[in-house]
Protein backbone atom coordinates (compact mmCIF):
# COMPACT_ATOMS: atom_id res chain seq x y z
CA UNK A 1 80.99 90.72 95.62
CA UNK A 2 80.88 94.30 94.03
CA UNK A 3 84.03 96.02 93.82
CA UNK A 4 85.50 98.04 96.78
CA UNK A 5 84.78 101.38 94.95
CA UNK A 6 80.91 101.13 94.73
CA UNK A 7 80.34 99.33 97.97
CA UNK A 8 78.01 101.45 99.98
CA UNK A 9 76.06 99.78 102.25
CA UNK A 10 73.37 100.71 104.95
CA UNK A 11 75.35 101.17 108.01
CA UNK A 12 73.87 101.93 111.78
CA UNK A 13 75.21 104.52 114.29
CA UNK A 14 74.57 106.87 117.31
CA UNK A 15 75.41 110.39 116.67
CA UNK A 16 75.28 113.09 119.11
CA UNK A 17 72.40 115.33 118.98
CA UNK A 18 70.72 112.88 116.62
CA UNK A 19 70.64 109.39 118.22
CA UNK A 20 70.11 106.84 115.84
CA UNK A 21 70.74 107.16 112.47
CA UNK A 22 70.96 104.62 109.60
CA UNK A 23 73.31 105.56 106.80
CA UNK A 24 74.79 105.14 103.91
CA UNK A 25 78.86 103.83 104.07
CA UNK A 26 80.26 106.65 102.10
CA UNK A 27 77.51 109.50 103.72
CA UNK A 28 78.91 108.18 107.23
CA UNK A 29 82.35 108.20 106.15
CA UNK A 30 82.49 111.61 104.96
CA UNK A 31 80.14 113.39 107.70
CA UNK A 32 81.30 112.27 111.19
CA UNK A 33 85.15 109.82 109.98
CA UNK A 34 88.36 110.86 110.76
CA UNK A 35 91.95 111.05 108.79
CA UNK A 36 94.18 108.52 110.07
CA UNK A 37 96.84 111.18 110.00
CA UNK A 38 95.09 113.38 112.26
CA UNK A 39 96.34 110.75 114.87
CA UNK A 40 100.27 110.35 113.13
CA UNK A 41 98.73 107.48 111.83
CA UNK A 42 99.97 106.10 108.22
CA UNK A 43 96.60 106.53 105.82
CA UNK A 44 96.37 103.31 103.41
CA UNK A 45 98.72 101.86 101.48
CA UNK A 46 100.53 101.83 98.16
CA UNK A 47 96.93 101.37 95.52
CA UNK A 48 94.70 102.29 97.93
CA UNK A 49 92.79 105.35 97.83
CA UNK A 50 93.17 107.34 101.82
CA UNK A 51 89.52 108.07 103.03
CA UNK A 52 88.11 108.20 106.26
CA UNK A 53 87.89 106.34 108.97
CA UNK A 54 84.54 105.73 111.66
CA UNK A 55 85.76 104.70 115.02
CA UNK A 56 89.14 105.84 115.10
CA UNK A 57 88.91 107.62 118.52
CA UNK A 58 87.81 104.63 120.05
CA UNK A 59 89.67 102.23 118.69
CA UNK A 60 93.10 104.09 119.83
CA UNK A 61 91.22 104.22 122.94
CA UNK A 62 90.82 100.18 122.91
CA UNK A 63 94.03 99.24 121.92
CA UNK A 64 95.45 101.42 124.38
CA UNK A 65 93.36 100.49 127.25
CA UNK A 66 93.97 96.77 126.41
CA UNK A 67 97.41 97.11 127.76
CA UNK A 68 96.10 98.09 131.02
CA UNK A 69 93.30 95.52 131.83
CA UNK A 70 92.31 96.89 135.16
CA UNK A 71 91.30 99.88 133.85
CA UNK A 72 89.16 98.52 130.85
CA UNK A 73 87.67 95.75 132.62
CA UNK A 74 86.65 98.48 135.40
CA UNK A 75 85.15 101.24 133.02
CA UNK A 76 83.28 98.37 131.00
CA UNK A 77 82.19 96.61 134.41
CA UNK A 78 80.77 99.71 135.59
CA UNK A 79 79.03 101.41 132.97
CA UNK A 80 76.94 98.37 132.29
CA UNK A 81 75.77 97.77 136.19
CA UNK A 82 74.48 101.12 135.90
CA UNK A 83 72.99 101.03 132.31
CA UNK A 84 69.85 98.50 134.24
CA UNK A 85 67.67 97.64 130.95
CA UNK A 86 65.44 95.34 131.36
CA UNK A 87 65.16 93.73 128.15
CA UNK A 88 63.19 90.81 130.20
CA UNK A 89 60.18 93.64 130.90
CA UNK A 90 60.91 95.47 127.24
CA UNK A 91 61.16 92.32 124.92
CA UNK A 92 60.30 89.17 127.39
CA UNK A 93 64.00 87.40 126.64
CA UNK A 94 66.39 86.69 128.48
CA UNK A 95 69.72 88.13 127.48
CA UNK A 96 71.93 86.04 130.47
CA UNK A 97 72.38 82.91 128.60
CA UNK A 98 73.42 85.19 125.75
CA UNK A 99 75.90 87.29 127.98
CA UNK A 100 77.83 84.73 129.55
CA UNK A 101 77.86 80.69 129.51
CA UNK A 102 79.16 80.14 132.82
CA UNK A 103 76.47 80.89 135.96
CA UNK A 104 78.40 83.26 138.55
CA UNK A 105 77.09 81.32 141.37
CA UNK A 106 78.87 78.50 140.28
CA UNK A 107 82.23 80.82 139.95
CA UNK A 108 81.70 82.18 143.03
CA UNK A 109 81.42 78.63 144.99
CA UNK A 110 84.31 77.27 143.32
CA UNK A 111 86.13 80.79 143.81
CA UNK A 112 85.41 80.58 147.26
CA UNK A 113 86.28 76.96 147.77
CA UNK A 114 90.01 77.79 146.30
CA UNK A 115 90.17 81.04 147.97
CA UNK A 116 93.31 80.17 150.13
CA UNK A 117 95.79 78.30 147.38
CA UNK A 118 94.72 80.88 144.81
CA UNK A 119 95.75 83.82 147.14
CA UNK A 120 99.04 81.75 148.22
CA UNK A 121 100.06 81.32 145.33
CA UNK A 122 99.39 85.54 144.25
CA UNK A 123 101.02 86.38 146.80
CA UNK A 124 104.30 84.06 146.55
CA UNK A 125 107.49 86.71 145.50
CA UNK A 126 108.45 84.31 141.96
CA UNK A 127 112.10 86.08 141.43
CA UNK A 128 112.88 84.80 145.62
CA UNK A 129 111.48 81.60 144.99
CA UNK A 130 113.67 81.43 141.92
CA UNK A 131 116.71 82.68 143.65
CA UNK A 132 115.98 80.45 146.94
CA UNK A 133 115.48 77.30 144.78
CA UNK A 134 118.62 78.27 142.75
CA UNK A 135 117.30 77.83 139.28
CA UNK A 136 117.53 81.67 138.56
CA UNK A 137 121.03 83.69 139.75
CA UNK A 138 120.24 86.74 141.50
CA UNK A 139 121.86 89.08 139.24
CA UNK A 140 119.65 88.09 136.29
CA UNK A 141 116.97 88.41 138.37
CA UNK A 142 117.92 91.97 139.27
CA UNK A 143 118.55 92.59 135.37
CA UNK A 144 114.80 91.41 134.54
CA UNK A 145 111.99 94.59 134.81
CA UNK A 146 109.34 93.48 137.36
CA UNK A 147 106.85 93.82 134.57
CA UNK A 148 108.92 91.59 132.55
CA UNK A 149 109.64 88.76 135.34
CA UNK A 150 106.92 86.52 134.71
CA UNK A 151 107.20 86.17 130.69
CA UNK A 152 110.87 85.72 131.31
CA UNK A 153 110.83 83.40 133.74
CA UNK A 154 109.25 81.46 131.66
CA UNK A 155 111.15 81.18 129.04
CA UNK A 156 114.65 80.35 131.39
CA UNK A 157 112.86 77.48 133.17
CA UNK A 158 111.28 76.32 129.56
CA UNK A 159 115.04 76.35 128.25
CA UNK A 160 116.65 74.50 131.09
CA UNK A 161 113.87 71.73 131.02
CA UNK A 162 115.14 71.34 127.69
CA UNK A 163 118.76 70.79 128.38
CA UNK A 164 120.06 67.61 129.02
CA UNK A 165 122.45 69.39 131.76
CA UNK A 166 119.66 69.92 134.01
CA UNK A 167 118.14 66.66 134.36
CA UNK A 168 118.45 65.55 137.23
CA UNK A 169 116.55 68.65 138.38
CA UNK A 170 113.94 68.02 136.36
CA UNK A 171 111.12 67.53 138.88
CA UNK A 172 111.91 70.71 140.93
CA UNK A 173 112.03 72.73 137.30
CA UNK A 174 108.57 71.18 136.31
CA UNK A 175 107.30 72.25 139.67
CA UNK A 176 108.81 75.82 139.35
CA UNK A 177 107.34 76.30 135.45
CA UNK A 178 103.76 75.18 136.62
CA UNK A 179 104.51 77.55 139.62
CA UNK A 180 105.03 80.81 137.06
CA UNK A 181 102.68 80.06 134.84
CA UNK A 182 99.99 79.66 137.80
CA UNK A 183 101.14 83.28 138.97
CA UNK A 184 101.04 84.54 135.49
CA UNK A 185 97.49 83.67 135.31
CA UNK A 186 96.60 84.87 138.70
CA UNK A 187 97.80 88.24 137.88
CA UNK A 188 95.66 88.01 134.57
CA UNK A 189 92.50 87.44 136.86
CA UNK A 190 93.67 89.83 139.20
CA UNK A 191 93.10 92.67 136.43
CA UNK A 192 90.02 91.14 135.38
CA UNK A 193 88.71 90.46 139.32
CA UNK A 194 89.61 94.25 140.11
CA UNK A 195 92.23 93.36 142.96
CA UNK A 196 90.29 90.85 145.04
CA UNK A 197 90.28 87.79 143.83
CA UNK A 198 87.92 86.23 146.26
CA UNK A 199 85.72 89.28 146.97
CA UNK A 200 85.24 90.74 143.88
CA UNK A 201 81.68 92.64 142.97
CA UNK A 202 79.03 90.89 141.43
CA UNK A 203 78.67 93.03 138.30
CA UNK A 204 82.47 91.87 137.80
CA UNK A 205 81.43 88.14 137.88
CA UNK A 206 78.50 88.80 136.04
CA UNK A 207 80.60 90.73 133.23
CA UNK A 208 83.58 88.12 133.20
CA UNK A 209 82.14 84.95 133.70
CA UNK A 210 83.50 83.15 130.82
CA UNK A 211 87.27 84.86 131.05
CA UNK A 212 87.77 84.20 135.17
CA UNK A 213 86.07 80.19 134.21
CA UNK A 214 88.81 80.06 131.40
CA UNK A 215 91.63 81.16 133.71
CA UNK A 216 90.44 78.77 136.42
CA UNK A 217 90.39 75.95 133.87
CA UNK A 218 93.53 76.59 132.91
CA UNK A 219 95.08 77.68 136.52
CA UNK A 220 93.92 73.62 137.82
CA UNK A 221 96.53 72.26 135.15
CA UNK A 222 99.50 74.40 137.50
CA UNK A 223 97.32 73.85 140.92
CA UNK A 224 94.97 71.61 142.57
CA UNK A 225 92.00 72.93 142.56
CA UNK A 226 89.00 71.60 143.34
CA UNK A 227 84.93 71.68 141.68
CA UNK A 228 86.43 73.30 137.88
CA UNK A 229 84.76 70.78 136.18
CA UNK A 230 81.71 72.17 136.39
CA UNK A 231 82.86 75.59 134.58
CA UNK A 232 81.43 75.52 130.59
CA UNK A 233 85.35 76.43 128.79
CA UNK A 234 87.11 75.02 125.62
CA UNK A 235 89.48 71.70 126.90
CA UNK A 236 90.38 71.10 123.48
CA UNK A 237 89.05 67.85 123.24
CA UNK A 238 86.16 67.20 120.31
CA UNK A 239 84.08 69.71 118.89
CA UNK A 240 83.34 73.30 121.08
CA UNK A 241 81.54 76.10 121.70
CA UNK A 242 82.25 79.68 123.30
CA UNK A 243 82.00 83.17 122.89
CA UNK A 244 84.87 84.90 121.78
CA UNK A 245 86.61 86.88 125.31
CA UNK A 246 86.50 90.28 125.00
CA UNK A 247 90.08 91.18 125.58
CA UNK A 248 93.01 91.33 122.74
CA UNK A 249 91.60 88.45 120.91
CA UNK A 250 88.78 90.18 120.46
CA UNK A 251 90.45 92.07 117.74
CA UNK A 252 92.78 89.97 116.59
CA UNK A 253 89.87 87.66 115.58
CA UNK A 254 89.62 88.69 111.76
CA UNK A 255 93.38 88.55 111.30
CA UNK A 256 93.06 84.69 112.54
CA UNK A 257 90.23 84.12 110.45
CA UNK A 258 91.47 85.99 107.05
CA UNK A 259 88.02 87.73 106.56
CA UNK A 260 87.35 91.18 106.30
CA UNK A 261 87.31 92.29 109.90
CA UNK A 262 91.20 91.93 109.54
CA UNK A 263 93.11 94.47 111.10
CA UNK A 264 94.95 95.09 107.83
CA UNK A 265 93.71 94.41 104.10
CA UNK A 266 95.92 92.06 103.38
CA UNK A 267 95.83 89.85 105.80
CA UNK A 268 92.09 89.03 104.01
CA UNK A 269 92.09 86.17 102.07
CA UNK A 270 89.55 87.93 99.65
CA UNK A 271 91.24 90.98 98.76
CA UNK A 272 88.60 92.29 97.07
CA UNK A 273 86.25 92.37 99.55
CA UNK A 274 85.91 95.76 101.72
CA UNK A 275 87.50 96.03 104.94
CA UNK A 276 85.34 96.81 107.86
CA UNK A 277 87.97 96.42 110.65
CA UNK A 278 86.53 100.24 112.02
CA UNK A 279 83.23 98.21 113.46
CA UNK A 280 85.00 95.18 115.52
CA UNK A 281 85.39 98.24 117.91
CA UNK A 282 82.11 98.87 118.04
CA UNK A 283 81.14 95.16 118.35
CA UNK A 284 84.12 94.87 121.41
CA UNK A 285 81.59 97.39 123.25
CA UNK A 286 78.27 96.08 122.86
CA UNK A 287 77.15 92.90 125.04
CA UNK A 288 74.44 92.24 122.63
CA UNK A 289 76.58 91.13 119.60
CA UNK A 290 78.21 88.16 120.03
CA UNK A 291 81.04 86.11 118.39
CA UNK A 292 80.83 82.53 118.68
CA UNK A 293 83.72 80.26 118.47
CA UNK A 294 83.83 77.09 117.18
CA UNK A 295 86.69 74.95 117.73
CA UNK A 296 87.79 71.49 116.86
CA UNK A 297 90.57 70.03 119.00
CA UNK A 298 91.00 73.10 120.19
CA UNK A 299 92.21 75.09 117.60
CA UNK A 300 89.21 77.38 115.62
CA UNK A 301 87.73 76.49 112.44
CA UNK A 302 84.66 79.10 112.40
CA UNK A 303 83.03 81.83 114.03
CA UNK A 304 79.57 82.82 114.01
CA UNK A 305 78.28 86.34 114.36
CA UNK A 306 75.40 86.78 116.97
CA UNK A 307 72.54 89.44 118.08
CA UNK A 308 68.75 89.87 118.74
CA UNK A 309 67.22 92.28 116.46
CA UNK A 310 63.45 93.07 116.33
CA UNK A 311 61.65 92.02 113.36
CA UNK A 312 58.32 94.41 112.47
CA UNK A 313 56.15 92.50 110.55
CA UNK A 314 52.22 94.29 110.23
CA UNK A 315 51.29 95.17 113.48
CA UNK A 316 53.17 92.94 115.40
CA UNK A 317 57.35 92.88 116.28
CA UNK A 318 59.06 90.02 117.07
CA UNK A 319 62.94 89.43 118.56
CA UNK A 320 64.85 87.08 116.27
CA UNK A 321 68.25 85.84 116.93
CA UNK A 322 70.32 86.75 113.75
CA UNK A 323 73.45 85.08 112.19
CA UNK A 324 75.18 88.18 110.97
CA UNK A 325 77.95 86.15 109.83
CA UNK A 326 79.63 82.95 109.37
CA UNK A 327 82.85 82.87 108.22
CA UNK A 328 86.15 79.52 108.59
CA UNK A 329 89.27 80.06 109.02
CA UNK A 330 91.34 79.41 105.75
CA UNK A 331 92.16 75.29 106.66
CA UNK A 332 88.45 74.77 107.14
CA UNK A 333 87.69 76.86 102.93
CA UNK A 334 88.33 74.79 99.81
CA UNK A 335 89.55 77.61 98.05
CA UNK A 336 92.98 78.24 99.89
CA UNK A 337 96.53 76.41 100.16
CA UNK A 338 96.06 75.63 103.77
CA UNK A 339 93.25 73.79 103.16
CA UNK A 340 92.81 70.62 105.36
CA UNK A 341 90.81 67.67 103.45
CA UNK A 342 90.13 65.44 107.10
CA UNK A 343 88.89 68.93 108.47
CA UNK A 344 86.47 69.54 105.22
CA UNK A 345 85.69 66.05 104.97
CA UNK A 346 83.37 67.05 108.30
CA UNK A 347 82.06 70.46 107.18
CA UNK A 348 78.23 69.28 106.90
CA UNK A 349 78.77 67.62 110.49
CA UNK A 350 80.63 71.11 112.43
CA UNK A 351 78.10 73.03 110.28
CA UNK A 352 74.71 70.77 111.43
CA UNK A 353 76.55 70.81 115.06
CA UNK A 354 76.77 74.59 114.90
CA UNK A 355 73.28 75.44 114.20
CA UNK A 356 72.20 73.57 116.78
CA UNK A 357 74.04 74.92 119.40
CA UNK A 358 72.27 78.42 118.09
CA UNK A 359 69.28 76.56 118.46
CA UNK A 360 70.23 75.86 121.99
CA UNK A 361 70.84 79.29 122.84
CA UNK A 362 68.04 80.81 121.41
CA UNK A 363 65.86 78.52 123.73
CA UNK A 364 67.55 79.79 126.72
CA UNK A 365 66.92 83.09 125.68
CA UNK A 366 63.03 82.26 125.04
CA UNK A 367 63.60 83.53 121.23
CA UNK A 368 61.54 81.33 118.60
CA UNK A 369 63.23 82.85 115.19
CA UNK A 370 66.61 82.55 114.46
CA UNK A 371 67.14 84.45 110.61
CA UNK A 372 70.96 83.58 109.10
CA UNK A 373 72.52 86.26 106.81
CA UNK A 374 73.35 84.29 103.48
CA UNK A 375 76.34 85.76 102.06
CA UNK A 376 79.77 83.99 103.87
CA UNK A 377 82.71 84.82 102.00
CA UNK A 378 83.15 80.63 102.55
CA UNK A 379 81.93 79.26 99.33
CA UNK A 380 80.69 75.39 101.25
CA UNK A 381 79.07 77.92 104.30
CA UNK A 382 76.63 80.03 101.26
CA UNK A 383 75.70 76.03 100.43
CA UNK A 384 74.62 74.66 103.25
CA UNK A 385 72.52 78.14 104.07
CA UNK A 386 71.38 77.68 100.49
CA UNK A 387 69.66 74.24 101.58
CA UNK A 388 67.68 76.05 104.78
CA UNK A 389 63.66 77.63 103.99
CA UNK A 390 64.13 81.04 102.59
CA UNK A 391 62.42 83.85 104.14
CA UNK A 392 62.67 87.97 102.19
CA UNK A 393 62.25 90.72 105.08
CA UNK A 394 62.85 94.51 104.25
CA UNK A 395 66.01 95.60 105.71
CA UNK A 396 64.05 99.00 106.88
CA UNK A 397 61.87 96.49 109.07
CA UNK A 398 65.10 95.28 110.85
CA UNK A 399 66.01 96.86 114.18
CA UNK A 400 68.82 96.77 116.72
CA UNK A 401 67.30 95.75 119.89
CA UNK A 402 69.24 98.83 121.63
CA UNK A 403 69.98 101.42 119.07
CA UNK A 404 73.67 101.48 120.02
CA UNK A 405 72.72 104.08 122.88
CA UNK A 406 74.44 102.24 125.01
CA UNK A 407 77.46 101.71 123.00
CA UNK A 408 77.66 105.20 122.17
CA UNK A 409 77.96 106.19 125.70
CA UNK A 410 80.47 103.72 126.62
CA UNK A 411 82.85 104.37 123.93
CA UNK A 412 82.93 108.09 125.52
CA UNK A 413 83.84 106.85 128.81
CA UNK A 414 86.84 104.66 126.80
CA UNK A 415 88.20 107.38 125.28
CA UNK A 416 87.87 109.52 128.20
CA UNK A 417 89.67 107.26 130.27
CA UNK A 418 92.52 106.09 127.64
CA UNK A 419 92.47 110.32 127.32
CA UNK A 420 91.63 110.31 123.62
CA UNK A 421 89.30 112.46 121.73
CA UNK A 422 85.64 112.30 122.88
CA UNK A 423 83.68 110.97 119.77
CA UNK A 424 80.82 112.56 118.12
CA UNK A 425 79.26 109.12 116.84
CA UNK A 426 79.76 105.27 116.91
CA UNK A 427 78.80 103.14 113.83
CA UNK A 428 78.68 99.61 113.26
CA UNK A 429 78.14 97.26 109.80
CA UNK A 430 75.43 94.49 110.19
CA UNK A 431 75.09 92.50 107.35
CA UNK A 432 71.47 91.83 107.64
CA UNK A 433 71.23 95.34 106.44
CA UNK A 434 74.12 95.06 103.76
CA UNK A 435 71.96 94.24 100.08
CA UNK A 436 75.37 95.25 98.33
CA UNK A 437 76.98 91.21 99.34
CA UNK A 438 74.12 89.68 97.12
CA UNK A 439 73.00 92.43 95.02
CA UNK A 440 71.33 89.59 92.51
CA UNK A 441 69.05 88.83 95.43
CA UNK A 442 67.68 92.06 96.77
CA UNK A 443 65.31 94.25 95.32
CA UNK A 444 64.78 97.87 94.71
CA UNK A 445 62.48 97.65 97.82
CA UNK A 446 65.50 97.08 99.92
CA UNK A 447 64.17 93.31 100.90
CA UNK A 448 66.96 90.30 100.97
CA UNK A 449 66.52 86.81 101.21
CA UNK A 450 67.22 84.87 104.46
CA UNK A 451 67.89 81.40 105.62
CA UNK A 452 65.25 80.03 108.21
CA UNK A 453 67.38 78.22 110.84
CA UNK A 454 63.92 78.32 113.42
CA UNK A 455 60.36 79.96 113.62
CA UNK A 456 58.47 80.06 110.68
CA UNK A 457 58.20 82.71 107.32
CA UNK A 458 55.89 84.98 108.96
CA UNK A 459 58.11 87.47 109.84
CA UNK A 460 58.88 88.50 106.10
CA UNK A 461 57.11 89.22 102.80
CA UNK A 462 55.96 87.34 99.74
CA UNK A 463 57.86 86.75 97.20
CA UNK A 464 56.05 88.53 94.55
CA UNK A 465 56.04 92.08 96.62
CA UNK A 466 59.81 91.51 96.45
CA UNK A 467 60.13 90.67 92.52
CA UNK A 468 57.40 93.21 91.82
CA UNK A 469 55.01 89.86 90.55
């Protein structure tokens, strides 16, 4: 990996009054970034040089707006039921199975079929069913902030169940936990839903499949409910799939990881590699990149980077489903201290497991290629990829199937309503265009090598145009 000071990569963005642009790193930087300190915000740290930053209106407007659900959910909801592309009629695919993984008629039936104990149990006051039940005296209760109940709550009944003292009200404090947390997660979906939990609009459903089938999931472990195991979420059981939910996890997903989409540069296990937490905000907006999860008993070992991108090759384009990225979580590398052996002794397995899930997807989505970046700052991940066909395709034939338009647009109704500066631009890092993570492998013609997961070599260009033979 070159060093931080001479990496300067292709990037992609949207700017105003230019659409889209493809740019040098440092060109970008210095033309349309922002000072952290324009914002009060600390620049750097002690060794590190303070430079610009892309994104930083609308990732303020993000983190703010993540506080208040409702209003994210809403603006995001919205913007894309108006948007209407038909990428079915522009590209023949289907972009559904690549949007969500759980079918909204499904939700709605099982929605509907719980309607009244989900609603009951909303609606239930927790701090006089606390007081009534006299597990919680009313003058704590008054002490507690209303936005504060639930989480609190929480932790009283969690402490009692623990005390010996209290056993012989065990049962009724069971019953009153799985009661809270049930509410807790009803007021969750309430935010997501919009305020009606068993009316809510179609381009809501549509948007939040996979979060309001998560919450159900986990809401049938505090209430009987009935038809939730038909919903597609993690159980924590074996090896699993899903896309990462675009709410605070979203961005929290480098820091678990250790790679460089960490919020902070040292929370990166490579320290050497350049941070690019200033395009996870970028990624949060756009429905066509994707972050699959994988998880093994639950708890995550990789994630997988996902988008269609059109491929020109001659006369003809193509959609391929790329693997921007593939990066473990520091017990599933071989190079860090929480390394777990039984968990690496099944690397070739999760890895063999997780391509074909890809595979699966791309089916559904009618795409035939499926191109994998090679460079994984994993050193196991680069050899397995190592052992696929290699294909070389021009990184100036590689295009974003929508330009970031779309995301452009979007971030300016996120700032507008977290009332932050409107931005100018948008930018995002792909590594299929980044020849600066294997510089030994791409030539002055811009071309890098990439690992065939499905489809053929077609799509790129001999060897010998690449090495100049």
């Amino acid at each position: 990996m070159p060093s931080m000071q001479s990496y300067n990569p292709i990037i992609i963005g949207f700017v105003e009054g230019k659409g889209y642009v493809n740019l040098p790193l440092e060109t970008a930087q210095e033309d349309y970034g922002q000072f952290p300190s324009e914002y009060g915000l600390l620049s750097g740290g002690e060794g590190r040089r303070i430079r610009k930053t892309l994104n930083l209106s609308l990732g303020l407007s993000l983190i703010k707006l993540l506080e208040a659900r409702e209003t994210l959910n809403d603006t995001v909801a919205r913007f894309y039921e108006r948007w209407g592309r038909d990428f079915q009629a522009d590209f023949d695919i289907a972009l559904e199975p690549f949007h969500r993984r759980n079918d909204p008629a499904t939700l709605k039936r099982i929605i509907s079929a719980n309607g009244e104990a989900l609603e009951t149990c909303l609606e239930l006051g927790i701090a006089e069913y606390l007081h009534e039940h006299a597990l919680v005296p009313r003058s704590t209760l008054r002490s507690i902030p209303p936005q504060d109940l639930l989480a609190k709550a929480q932790r009283i009944l969690a402490k009692k169940r623990r005390n010996p003292a209290h056993a012989a009200d065990r049962d009724l404090l069971d019953q009153a936990f799985a009661l809270v947390q049930a509410k807790d997660l009803l007021v969750h979906m309430h935010g997501v839903t919009g305020g009606d939990i068993r009316h809510f609009g179609a381009p809501r459903l549509a948007m939040h499949a996979d979060q309001i089938a998560d919450l159900l999931w986990r809401l049938a472990r505090h209430l009987p409910l009935t038809g939730v195991d038909d919903l597609q979420c993690v159980r924590g059981e074996g090896l699993e799939f899903d896309f990462t939910p675009r709410d605070a996890s979203f961005l929290a997903l480098g820091r678990e990881v250790g790679d460089c989409t960490a919020d902070k540069h040292f929370r990166q296990v490579d320290r050497e590699v350049e941070n690019i937490y200033w395009t996870v905000f970028a990624w949060f907006l756009d429905r066509n990149y994707q972050i699959l999860r994988v998880l093994h008993d639950g708890e995550l070992v990789m994630k997988v980077h996902l988008l269609p991108v059109v491929v020109s090759s001659g006369s003809a384009d193509a959609v391929v489903l790329a693997l921007d990225a593939i990066e473990t979580t520091p017990a599933f590398r071989e190079d860090t201290r929480a390394s777990n052996s039984s968990l690496l002794e099944r690397k070739e397995h999760i890895f063999s497991r997780m391509l074909d899930e890809v595979r699966r997807l791309a089916r559904l989505m009618g795409i035939g290629y499926i191109y994998a970046e090679r460079f994984s700052n994993t050193a196991w991940v680069r050899r397995e990829l190592e052992r696929l066909p290699e294909v070389y395709v021009p990184i100036g034939q590689i295009w974003k199937i929508d330009e970031l338009e779309d995301v452009f647009e979007l971030a300016k109704r996120i700032c507008a309503a977290a009332g932050e500066e409107a931005p100018s631009s948008v930018f995002m890092e792909l590594q299929l265009k980044n020849t600066y993570l294997q510089p030994a492998a791409a030539s002055g013609k811009g071309a890098k090598p990439f690992a065939v997961v499905a489809g053929d070599k077609r799509l790129g260009v001999p060897m010998k145009r690449v090495v100049g033979v």
